[in-house]
Protein backbone atom coordinates (compact mmCIF):
# COMPACT_ATOMS: atom_id res chain seq x y z
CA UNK A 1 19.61 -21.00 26.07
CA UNK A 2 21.90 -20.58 22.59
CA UNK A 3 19.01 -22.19 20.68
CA UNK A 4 16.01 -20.36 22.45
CA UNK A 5 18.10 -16.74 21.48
CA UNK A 6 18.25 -18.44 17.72
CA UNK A 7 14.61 -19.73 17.70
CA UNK A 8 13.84 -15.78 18.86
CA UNK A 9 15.90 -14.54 16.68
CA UNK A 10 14.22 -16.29 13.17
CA UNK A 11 10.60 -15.38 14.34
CA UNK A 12 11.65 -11.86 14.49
CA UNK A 13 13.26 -11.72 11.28
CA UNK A 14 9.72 -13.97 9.88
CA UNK A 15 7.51 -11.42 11.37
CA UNK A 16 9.65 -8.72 9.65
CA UNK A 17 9.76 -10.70 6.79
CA UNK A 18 6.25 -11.11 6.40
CA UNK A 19 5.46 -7.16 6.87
CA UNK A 20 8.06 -6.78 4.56
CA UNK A 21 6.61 -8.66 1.69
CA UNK A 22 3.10 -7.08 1.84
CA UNK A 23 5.57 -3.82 1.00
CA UNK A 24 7.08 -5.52 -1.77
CA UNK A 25 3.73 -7.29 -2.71
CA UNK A 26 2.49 -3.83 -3.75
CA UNK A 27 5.46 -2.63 -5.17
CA UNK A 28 6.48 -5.25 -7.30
CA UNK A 29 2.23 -4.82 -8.68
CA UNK A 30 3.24 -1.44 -9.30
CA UNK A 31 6.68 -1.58 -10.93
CA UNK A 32 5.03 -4.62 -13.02
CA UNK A 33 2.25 -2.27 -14.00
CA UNK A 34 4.42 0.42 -15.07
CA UNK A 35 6.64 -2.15 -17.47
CA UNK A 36 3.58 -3.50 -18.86
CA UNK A 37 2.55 0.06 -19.55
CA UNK A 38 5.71 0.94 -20.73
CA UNK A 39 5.34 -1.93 -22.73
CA UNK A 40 2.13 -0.80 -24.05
CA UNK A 41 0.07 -3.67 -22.51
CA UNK A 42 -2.37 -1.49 -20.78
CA UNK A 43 -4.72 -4.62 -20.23
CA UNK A 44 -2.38 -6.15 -18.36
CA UNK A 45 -0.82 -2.76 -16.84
CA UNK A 46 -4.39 -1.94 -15.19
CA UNK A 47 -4.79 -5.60 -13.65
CA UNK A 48 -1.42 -4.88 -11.81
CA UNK A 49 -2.71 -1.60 -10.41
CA UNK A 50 -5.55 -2.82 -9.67
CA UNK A 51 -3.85 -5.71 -7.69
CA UNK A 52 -1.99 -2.69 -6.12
CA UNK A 53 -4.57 -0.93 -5.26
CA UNK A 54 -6.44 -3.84 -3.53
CA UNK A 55 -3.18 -4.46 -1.63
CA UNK A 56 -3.38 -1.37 -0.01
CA UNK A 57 -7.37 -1.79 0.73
CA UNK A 58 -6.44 -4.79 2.91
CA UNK A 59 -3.64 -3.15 4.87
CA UNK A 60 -6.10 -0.42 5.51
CA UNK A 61 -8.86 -2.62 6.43
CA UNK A 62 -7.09 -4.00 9.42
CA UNK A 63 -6.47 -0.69 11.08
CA UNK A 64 -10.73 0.25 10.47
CA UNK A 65 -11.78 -1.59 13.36
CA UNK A 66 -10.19 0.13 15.57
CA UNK A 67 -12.65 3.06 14.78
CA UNK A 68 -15.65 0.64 16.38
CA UNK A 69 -17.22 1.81 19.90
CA UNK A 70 -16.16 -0.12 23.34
CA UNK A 71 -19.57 -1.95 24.15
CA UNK A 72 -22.20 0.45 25.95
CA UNK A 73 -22.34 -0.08 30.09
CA UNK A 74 -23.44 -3.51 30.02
CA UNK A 75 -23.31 -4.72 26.57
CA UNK A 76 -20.36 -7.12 25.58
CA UNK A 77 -19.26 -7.81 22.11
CA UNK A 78 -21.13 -10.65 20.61
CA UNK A 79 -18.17 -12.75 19.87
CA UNK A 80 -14.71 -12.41 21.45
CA UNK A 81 -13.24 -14.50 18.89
CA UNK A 82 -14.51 -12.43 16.20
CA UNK A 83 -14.57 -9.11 17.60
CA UNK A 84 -14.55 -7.27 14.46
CA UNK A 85 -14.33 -7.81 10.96
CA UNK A 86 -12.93 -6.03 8.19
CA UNK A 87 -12.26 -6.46 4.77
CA UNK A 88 -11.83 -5.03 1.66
CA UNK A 89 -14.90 -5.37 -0.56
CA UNK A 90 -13.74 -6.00 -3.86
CA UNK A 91 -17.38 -5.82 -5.83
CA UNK A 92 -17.96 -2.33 -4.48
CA UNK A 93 -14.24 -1.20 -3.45
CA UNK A 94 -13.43 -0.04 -0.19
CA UNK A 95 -13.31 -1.25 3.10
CA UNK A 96 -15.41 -2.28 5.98
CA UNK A 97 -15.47 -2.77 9.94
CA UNK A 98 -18.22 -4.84 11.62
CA UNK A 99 -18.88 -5.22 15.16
CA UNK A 100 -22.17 -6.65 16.85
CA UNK A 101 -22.80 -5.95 20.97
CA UNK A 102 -25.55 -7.86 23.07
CA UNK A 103 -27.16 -6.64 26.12
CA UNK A 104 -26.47 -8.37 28.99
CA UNK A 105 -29.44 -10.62 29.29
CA UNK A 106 -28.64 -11.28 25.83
CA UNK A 107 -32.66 -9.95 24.58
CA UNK A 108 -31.48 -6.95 22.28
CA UNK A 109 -28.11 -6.32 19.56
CA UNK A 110 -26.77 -3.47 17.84
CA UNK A 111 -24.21 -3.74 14.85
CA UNK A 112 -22.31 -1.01 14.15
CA UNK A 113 -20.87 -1.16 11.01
CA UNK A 114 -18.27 1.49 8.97
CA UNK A 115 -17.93 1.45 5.29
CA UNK A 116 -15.45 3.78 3.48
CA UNK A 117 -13.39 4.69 0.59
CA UNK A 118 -15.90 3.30 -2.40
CA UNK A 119 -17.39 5.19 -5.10
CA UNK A 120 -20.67 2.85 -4.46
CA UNK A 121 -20.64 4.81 -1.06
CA UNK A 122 -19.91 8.15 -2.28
CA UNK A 123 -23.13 7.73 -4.37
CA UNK A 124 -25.69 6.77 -1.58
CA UNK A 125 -23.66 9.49 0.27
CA UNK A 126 -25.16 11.82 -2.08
CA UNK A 127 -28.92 10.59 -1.64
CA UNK A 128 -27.86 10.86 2.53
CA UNK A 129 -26.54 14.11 2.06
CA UNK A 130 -29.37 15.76 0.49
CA UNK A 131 -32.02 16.41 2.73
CA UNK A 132 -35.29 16.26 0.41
CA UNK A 133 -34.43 12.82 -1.32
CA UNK A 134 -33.06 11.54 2.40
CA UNK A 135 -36.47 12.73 4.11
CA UNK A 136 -38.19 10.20 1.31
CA UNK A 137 -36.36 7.10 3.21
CA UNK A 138 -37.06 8.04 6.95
CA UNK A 139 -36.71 10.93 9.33
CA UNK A 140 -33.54 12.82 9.75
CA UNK A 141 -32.06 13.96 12.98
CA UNK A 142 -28.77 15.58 14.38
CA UNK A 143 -26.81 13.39 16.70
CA UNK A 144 -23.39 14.59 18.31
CA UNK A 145 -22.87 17.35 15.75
CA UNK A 146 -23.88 14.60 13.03
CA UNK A 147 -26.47 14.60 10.73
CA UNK A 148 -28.37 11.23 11.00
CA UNK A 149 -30.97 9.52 8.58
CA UNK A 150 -33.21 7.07 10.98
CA UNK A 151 -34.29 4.95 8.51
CA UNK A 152 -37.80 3.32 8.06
CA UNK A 153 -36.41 -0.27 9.13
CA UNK A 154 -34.86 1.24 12.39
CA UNK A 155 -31.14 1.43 11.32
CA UNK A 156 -29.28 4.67 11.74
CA UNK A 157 -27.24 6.18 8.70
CA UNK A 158 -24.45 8.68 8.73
CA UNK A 159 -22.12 9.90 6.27
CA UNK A 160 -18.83 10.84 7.50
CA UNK A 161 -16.34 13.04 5.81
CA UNK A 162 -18.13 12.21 2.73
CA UNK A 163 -16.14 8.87 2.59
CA UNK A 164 -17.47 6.49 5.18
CA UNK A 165 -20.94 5.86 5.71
CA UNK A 166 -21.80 4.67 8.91
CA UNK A 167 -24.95 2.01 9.99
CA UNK A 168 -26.05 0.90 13.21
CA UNK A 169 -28.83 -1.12 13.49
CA UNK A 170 -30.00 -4.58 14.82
CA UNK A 171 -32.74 -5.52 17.87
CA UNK A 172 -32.44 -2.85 20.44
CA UNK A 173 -34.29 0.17 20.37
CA UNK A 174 -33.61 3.62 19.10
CA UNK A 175 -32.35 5.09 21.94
CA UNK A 176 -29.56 2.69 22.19
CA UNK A 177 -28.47 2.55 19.00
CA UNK A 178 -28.56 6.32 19.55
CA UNK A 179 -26.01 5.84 22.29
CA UNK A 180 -24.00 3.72 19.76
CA UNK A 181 -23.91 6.63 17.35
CA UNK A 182 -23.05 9.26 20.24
CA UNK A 183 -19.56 6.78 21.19
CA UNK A 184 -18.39 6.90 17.83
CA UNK A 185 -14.71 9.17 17.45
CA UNK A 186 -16.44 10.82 14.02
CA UNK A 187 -12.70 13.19 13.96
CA UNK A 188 -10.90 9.97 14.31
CA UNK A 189 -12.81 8.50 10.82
CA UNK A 190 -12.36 11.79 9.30
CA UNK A 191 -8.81 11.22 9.88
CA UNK A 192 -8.63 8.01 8.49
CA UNK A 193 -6.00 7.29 6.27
C-alpha cells in the first residue's frame, strides 16, 4: 500500500511537473529574448519571442475545441479517437479547431472548423466583412444574430469578433450546415482568450 501512495505520489508531482515546464518553456524564451536584446542580438532576440509566442499558440489551441458544437440529433462525430483537432498554424499564425459529424446512415458530413488569432485571417475578415466585395463570392445571409457568407462551393463563412473566422462545410445540405452554424456559442468565441 506504502509503494502504491509513492507511485501516486511521483505521477502527481510529473503531471505538475510537466504543466510546470510549458510555464517555464515560455519564460525562459522570454527572459532569453530579453538578454539577447539586451545584448543587442536582435536576430536572435526575435527568434526567442517568436518561440514564445508560439508557446502560448499551442496552450491556447488545446482549449479551442472546446468551442466545437455537440453533434446535431443524430449525427455522431466522425472519429471518437480524433474528436477534434487543434493546432497552432505556424505558416499563417494562429490557431485552429476541427471537428467533422456524419449522419447516422453515414450518407452526408459537415466540418465545422474555427480559425483565430492570425493576421492571414484578419485580412479575409476584411473581404467577409464588407458586404459588396463578400456579395462577389456568394450570397450573404444572417444566421443567429450572425452575418453569414454562403459561399459558391456550399461552405458557410463567418467572422467572429473580428478574430476567428468560422467554416462549415462538407456533404450535407444547407440547411444542416445551417443548424451547425445556429449551435455554435458565438459569445463564448468572442470570449476567447
Amino acid at each position: 500500500m506504502q509503494s502504491f501512495k509513492v507511485l501516486i505520489a511521483g505521477a502527481l508531482a510529473l503531471g505538475l511537473s510537466v504543466s510546470a515546464a510549458l510555464a517555464d518553456e515560455v519564460t525562459e524564451q522570454i527572459e532569453e529574448g530579453l538578454k539577447a536584446y539586451k545584448a543587442g542580438d536582435f536576430t536572435l532576440a526575435k527568434q526567442y519571442l517568436e518561440t514564445a509566442s508560439q508557446l502560448i499558440n499551442q496552450k491556447k489551441a488545446e482549449k479551442l475545441p472546446d468551442l466545437l458544437p455537440a453533434p446535431e440529433k443524430g449525427w455522431t462525430v466522425a472519429d471518437i479517437d480524433d474528436e477534434a483537432e487543434a493546432s497552432s498554424t505556424p505558416l499563417i499564425g494562429g490557431i485552429t479547431a476541427r471537428r467533422t459529424y456524419v449522419s447516422k446512415d453515414g450518407t452526408e458530413d459537415v466540418t465545422v472548423e474555427i480559425a483565430g488569432d492570425s493576421p492571414m485571417l484578419t485580412q479575409m475578415a476584411v473581404v467577409l466583412m464588407n458586404p459588396t466585395l463578400a456579395g462577389t463570392l456568394g450570397k450573404i445571409r444572417v444566421i443567429d444574430k450572425q452575418r453569414a457568407l454562403i459561399m459558391r462551393n456550399g461552405e458557410i463563412k463567418l467572422v467572429v469578433d473580428n478574430r476567428f473566422v468560422v467554416t462549415v462545410g462538407g456533404t450535407a445540405p444547407e440547411d444542416t450546415k445551417i443548424a451547425y452554424v445556429e449551435s455554435i456559442d458565438y459569445d463564448a468565441i468572442e470570449q476567447f482568450e
